[in-house]
Protein backbone atom coordinates (compact mmCIF):
# COMPACT_ATOMS: atom_id res chain seq x y z
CA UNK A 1 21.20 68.31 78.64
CA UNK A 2 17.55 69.03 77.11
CA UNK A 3 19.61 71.75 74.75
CA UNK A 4 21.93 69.24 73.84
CA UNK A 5 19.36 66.94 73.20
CA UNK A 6 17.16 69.42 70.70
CA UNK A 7 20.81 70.55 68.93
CA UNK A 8 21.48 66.76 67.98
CA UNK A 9 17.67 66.19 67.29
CA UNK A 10 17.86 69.61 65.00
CA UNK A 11 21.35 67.93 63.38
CA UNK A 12 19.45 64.79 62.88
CA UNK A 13 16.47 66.67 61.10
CA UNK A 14 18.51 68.70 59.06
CA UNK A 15 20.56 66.31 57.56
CA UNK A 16 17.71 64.22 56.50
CA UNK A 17 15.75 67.49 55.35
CA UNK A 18 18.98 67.27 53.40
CA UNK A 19 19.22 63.85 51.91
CA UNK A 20 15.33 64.35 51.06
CA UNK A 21 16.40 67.34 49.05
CA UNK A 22 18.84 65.58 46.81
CA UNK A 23 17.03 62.49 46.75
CA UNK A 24 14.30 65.25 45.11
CA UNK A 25 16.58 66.68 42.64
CA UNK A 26 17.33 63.29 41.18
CA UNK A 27 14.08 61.74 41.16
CA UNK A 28 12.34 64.73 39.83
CA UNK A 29 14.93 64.68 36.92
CA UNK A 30 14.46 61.22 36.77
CA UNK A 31 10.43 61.45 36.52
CA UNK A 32 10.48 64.34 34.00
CA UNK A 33 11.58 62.00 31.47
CA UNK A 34 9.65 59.13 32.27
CA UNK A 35 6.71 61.07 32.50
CA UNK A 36 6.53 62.06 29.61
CA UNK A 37 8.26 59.60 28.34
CA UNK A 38 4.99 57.72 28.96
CA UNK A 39 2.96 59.76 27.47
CA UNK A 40 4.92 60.14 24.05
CA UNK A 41 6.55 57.36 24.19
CA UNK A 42 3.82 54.56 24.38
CA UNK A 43 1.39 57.42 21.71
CA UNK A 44 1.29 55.83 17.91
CA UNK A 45 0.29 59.99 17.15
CA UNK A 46 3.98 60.72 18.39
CA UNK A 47 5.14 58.45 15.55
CA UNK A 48 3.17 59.08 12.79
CA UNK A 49 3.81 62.60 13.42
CA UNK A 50 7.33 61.88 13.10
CA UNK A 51 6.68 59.98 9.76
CA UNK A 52 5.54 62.52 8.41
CA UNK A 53 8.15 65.41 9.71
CA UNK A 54 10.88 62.90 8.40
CA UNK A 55 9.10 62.46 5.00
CA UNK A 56 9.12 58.45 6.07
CA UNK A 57 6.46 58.03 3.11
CA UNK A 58 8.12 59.24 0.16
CA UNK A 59 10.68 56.80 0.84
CA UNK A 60 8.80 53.86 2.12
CA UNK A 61 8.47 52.36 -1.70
CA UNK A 62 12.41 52.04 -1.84
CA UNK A 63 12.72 50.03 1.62
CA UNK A 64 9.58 48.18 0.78
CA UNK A 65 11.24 47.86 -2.85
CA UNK A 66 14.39 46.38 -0.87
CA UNK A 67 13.08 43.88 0.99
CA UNK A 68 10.68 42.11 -1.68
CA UNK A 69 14.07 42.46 -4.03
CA UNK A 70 15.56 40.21 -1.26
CA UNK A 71 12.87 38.38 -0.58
CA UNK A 72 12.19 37.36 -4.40
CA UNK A 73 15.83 37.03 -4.99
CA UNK A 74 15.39 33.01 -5.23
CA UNK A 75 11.42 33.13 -6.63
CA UNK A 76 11.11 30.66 -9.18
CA UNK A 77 9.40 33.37 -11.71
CA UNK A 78 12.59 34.15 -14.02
CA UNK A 79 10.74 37.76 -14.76
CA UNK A 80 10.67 38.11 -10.29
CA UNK A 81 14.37 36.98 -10.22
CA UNK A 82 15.44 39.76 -12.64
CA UNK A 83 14.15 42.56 -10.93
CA UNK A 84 15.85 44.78 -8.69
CA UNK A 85 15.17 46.85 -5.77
CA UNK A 86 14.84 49.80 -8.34
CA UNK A 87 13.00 48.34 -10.49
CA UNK A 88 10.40 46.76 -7.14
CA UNK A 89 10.81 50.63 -5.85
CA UNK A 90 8.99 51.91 -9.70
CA UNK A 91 6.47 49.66 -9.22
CA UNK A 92 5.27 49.77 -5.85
CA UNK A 93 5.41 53.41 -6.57
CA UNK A 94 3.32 53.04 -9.54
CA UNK A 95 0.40 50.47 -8.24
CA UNK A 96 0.03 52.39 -4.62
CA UNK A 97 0.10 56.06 -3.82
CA UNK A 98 1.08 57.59 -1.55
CA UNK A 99 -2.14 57.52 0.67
CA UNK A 100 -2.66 54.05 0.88
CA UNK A 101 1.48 53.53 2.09
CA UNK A 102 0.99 56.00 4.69
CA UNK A 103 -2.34 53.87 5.56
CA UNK A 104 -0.69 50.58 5.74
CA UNK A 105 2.13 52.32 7.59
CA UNK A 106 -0.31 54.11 10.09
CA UNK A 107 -1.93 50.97 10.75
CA UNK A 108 1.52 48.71 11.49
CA UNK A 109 2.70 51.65 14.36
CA UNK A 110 -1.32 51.40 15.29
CA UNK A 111 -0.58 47.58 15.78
CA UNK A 112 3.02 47.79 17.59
CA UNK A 113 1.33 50.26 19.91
CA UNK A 114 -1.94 47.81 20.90
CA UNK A 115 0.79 45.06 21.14
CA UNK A 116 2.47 47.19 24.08
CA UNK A 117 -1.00 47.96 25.61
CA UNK A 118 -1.61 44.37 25.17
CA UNK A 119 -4.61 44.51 22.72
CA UNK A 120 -2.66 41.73 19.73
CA UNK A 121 -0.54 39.44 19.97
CA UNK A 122 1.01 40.14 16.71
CA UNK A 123 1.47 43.32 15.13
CA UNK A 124 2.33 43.31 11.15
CA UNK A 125 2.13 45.74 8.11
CA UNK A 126 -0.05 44.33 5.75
CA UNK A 127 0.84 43.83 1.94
CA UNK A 128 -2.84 42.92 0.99
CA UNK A 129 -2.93 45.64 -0.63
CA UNK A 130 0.17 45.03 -2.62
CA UNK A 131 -0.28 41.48 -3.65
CA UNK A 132 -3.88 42.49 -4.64
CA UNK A 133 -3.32 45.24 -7.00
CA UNK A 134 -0.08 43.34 -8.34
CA UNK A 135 -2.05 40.83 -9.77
CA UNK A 136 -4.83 42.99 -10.85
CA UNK A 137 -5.44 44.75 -14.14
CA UNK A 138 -2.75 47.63 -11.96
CA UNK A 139 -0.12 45.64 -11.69
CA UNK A 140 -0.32 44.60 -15.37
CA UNK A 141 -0.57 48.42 -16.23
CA UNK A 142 2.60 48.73 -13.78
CA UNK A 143 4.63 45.83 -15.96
CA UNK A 144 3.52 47.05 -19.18
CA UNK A 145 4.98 50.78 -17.81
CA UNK A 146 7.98 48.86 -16.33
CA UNK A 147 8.51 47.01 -20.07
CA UNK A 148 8.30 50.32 -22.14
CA UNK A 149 10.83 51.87 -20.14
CA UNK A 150 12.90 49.60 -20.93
CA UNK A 151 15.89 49.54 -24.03
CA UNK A 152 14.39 48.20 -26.81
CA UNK A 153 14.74 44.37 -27.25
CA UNK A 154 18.01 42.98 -29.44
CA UNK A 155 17.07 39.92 -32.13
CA UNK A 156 18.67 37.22 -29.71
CA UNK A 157 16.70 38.40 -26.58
CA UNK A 158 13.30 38.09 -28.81
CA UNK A 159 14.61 34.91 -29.70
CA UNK A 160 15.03 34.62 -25.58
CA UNK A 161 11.78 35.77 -24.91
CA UNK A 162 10.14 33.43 -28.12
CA UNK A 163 11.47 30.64 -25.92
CA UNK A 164 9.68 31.61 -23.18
CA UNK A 165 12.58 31.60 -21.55
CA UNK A 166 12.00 35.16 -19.75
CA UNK A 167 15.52 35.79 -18.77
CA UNK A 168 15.87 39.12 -20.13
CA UNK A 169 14.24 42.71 -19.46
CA UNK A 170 13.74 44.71 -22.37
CA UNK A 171 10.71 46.49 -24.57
CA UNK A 172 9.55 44.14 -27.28
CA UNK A 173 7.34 45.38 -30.11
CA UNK A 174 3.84 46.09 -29.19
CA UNK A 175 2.71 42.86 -30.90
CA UNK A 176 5.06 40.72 -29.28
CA UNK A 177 3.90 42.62 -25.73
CA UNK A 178 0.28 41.96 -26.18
CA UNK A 179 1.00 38.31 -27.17
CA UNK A 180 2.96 37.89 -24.10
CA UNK A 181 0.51 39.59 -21.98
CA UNK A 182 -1.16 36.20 -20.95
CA UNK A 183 2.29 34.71 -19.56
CA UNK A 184 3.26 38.06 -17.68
CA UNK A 185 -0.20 37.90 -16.03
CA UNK A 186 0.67 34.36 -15.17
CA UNK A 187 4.28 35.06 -13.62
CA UNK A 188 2.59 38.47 -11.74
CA UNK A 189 -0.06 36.05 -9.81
CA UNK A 190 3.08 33.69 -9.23
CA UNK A 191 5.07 36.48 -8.09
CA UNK A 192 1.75 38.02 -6.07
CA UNK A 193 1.27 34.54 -4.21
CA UNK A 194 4.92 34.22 -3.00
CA UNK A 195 4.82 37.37 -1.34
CA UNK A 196 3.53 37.10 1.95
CA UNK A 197 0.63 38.62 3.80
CA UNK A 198 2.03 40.34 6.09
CA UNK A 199 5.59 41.36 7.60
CA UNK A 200 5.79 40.63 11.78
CA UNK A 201 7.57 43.64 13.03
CA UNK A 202 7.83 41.99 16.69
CA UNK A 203 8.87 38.62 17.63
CA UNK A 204 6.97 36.70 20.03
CA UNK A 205 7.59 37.83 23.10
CA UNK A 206 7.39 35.41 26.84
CA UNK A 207 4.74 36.23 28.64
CA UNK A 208 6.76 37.41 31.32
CA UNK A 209 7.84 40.44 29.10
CA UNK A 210 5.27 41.83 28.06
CA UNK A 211 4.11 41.94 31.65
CA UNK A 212 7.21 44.03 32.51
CA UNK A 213 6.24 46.83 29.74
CA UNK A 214 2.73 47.60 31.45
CA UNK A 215 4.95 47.55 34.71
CA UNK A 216 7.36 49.82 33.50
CA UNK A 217 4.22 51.99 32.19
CA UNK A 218 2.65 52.06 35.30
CA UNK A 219 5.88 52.91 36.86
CA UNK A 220 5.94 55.76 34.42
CA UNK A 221 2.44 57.12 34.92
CA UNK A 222 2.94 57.58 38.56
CA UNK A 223 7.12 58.21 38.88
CA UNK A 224 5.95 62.50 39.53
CA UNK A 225 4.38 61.32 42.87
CA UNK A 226 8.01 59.76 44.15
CA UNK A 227 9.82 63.11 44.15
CA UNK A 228 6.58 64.78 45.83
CA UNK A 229 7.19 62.34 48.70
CA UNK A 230 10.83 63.61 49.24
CA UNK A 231 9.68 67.36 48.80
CA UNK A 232 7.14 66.59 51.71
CA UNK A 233 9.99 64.89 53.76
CA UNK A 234 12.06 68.40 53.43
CA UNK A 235 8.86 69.60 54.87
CA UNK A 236 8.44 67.70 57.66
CA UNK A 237 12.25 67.56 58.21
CA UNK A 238 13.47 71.03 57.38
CA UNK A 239 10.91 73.56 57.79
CA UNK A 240 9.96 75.43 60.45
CA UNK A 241 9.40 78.87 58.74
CA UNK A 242 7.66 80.98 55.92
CA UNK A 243 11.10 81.45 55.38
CA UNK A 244 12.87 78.29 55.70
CA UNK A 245 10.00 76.58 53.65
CA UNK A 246 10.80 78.99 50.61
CA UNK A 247 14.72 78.17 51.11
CA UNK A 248 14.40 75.06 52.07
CA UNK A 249 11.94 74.08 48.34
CA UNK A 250 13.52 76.88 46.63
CA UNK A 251 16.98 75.56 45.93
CA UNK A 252 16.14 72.07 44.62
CA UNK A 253 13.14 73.30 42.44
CA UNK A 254 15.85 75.39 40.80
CA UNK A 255 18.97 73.08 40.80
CA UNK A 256 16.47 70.21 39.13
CA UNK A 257 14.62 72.66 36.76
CA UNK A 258 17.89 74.56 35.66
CA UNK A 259 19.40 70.55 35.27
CA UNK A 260 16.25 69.11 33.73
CA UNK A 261 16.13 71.99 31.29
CA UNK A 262 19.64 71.93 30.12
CA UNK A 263 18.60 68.03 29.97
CA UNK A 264 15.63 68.74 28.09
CA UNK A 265 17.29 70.65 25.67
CA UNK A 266 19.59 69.01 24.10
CA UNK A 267 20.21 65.67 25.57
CA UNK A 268 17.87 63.58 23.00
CA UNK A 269 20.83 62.64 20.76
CA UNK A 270 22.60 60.96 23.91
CA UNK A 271 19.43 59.21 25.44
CA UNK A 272 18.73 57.71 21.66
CA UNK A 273 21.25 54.81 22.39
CA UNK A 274 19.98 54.41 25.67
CA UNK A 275 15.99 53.87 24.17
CA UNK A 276 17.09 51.75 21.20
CA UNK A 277 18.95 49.02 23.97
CA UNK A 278 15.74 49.21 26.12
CA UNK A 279 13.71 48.09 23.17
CA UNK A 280 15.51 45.38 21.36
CA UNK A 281 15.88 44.50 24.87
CA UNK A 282 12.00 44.01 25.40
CA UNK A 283 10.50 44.04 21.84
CA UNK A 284 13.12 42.65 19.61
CA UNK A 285 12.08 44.27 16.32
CA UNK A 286 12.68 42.25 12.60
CA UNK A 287 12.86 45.25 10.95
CA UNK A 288 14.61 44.76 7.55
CA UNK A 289 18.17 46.78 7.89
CA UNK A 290 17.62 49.17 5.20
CA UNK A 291 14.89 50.71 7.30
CA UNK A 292 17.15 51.46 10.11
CA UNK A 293 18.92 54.99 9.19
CA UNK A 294 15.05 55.71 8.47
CA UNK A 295 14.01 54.42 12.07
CA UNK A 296 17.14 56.47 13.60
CA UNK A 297 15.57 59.43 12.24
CA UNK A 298 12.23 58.69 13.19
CA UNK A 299 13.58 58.08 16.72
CA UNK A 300 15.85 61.41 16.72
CA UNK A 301 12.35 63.26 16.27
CA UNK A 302 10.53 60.93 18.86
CA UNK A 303 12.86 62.02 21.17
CA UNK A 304 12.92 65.69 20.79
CA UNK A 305 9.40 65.76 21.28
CA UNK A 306 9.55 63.58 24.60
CA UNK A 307 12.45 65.72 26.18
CA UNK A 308 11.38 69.31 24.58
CA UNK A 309 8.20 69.24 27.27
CA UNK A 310 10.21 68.03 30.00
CA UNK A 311 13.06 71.12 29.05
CA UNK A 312 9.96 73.41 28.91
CA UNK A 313 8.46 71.40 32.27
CA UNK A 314 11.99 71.65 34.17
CA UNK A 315 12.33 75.17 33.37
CA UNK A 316 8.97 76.29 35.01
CA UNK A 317 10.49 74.42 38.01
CA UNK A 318 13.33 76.53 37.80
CA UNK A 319 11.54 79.56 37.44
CA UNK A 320 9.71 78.30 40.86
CA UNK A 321 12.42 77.93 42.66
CA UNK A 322 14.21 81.22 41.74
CA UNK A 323 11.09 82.96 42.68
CA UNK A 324 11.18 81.33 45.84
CA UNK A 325 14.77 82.80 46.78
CA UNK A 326 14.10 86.00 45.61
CA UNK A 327 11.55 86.10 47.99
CA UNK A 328 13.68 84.65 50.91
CA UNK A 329 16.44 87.19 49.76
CA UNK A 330 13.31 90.26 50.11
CA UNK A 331 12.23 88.78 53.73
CA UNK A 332 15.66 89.24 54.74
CA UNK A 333 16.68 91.76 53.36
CA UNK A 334 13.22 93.31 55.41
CA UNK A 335 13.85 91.77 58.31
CA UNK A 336 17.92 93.10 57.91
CA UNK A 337 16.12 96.70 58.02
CA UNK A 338 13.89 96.36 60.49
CA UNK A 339 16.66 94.89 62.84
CA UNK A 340 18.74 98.07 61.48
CA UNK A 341 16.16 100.52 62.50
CA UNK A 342 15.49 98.89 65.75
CA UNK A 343 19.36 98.83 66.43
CA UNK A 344 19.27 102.43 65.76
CA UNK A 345 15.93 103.38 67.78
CA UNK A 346 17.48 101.38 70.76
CA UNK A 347 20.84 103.62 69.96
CA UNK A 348 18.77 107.08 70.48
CA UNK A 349 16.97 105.73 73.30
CA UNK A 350 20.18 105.19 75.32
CA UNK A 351 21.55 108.42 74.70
């Protein structure tokens, strides 16, 4: 009866040494992402980074010239209402280089990040910077640039333009230019006051929300220490030898590294649907469409480097595990000698 008993209590054991062990394999996958995850994820460096790789900054001028195109599209300037994205892209291109876009850019991911670590309540991109040097002596310089490239003006639209009526874009003599400079400066502060400040990237969020992301941080940070709890259960469950414990941690270090790796890899192009639902679910961005091919690339780097360490992470667990069995394969293949030589001492003996 006590045998039977210590058979079903060893069945009992066993099985749950087993259940720990896949319960392991799927939470360790699961945390390898997460973790790091986390720590990419939630890092403005990880973005900027992939500005930069993605040459975000060269074309920042055309989206930025899209959306002021749009956004001027009913400004009651005649000289704003004429100009197209193009012709927005020349000139933001002209009045700010290329340092101070990848500054105002740095700072608006800087923003979105304190937003999820709950340090504003609002992040933007400024267009100070813009509206200031547009109705500076640069943005003049920028118009006067714009003007001359421009075909020469026909005798009816310098009749237009004598009428003030400003409905047509072309290069004027250099006399009428500098009498006209006045009224362009005019119409540039008009058009400099109806763009506005900023551009809110984020909606306002519930309270309740934002609550959830440091939750689902937090979750993050410590998701490597719910895997380590089934590991120990295998322990406590499963092992009762040198040997068992390298069997028994072995094979799920090396079926969740070889998994995780493979995972790693070259799963980021399937887990970038998955990360754009999670945050329009829980930071519904207003970014303008035509930056969202640009933002799909971004977020095709972003994810490489969040599931390249967790390949190279997975595949040191693999190479773990597989040193574990090799070394339960050399114990028994030892102990399969030994037992051979005894078997064949014992042999001699009894002749």
């Amino acid at each position: 009866m006590k045998r039977f008993t210590n058979n079903v209590l060893s069945a009992v054991a066993g099985t749950i040494a087993f259940l720990c062990a896949i319960f392991f394999v799927i939470t360790a996958l699961a945390a390898l992402l997460l973790f790091n995850m986390e720590r990419r994820a939630f890092n403005p460096n990880t973005y900027k980074d992939a500005l930069a790789n993605q040459n975000f900054y060269q074309s920042l001028p055309s989206m930025l010239g899209q959306v002021l195109a749009n956004d001027t599209s009913a400004n009651s300037v005649p000289f704003a209402r004429q100009l197209t994205s193009e012709n927005w892209t020349t000139i933001i291109q002209t009045l700010l280089p290329p340092e101070q876009l990848r500054g105002m850019t740095d700072e608006a991911i800087t923003q979105i990040f304190a937003y999820l670590n709950n340090e504003t309540s609002n992040p933007q991109i400024s267009l100070l910077p813009l509206k200031q040097r547009l109705a500076g002596p640069a943005g003049m310089e920028a118009v006067i640039d714009f003007i001359h490239a421009q075909p020469n003006c026909t005798a009816e639209q310098l009749a237009q333009m004598a009428a003030l009526s400003g409905q047509v874009l072309c290069n004027p003599p250099q006399d009428a230019l500098n009498l006209a400079r006045p009224i362009i400066q005019t119409q540039l502060d008009s058009i400099a006051a109806n763009i506005p400040n900023q551009i809110s990237f984020i909606d306002a969020f519930a309270p309740q929300k934002s609550i959830n992301i440091r939750v689902v941080r937090l979750v993050m940070q410590f998701s490597p220490l719910i895997p380590l709890a089934f590991l120990f259960g295998v322990t406590i469950f499963g092992v009762r030898t040198f040997k068992g414990w390298m069997a028994w941690w072995g094979w799920p270090l090396l079926i969740a590294g070889v998994i995780g790796a493979l995972s790693g890899f070259s799963g980021a192009p399937l887990f970038r649907p998955a990360l754009e639902n999670y945050i329009l679910g829980r930071a519904p961005l207003t970014i303008p469409p035509e930056f969202s091919s640009a933002v799909r690339s971004v977020m095709d780097t972003v994810l490489r480097e969040i599931f390249q360490p967790a390949g190279w992470q997975a595949l040191m667990l693999a190479g773990v595990g597989l040193l574990m069995l090799i070394i339960v394969l050399i114990i028994s293949q030892v102990g399969k000698n030994r037992r051979v030589k005894r078997s064949e001492a014992e042999t001699q003996i009894a002749r």
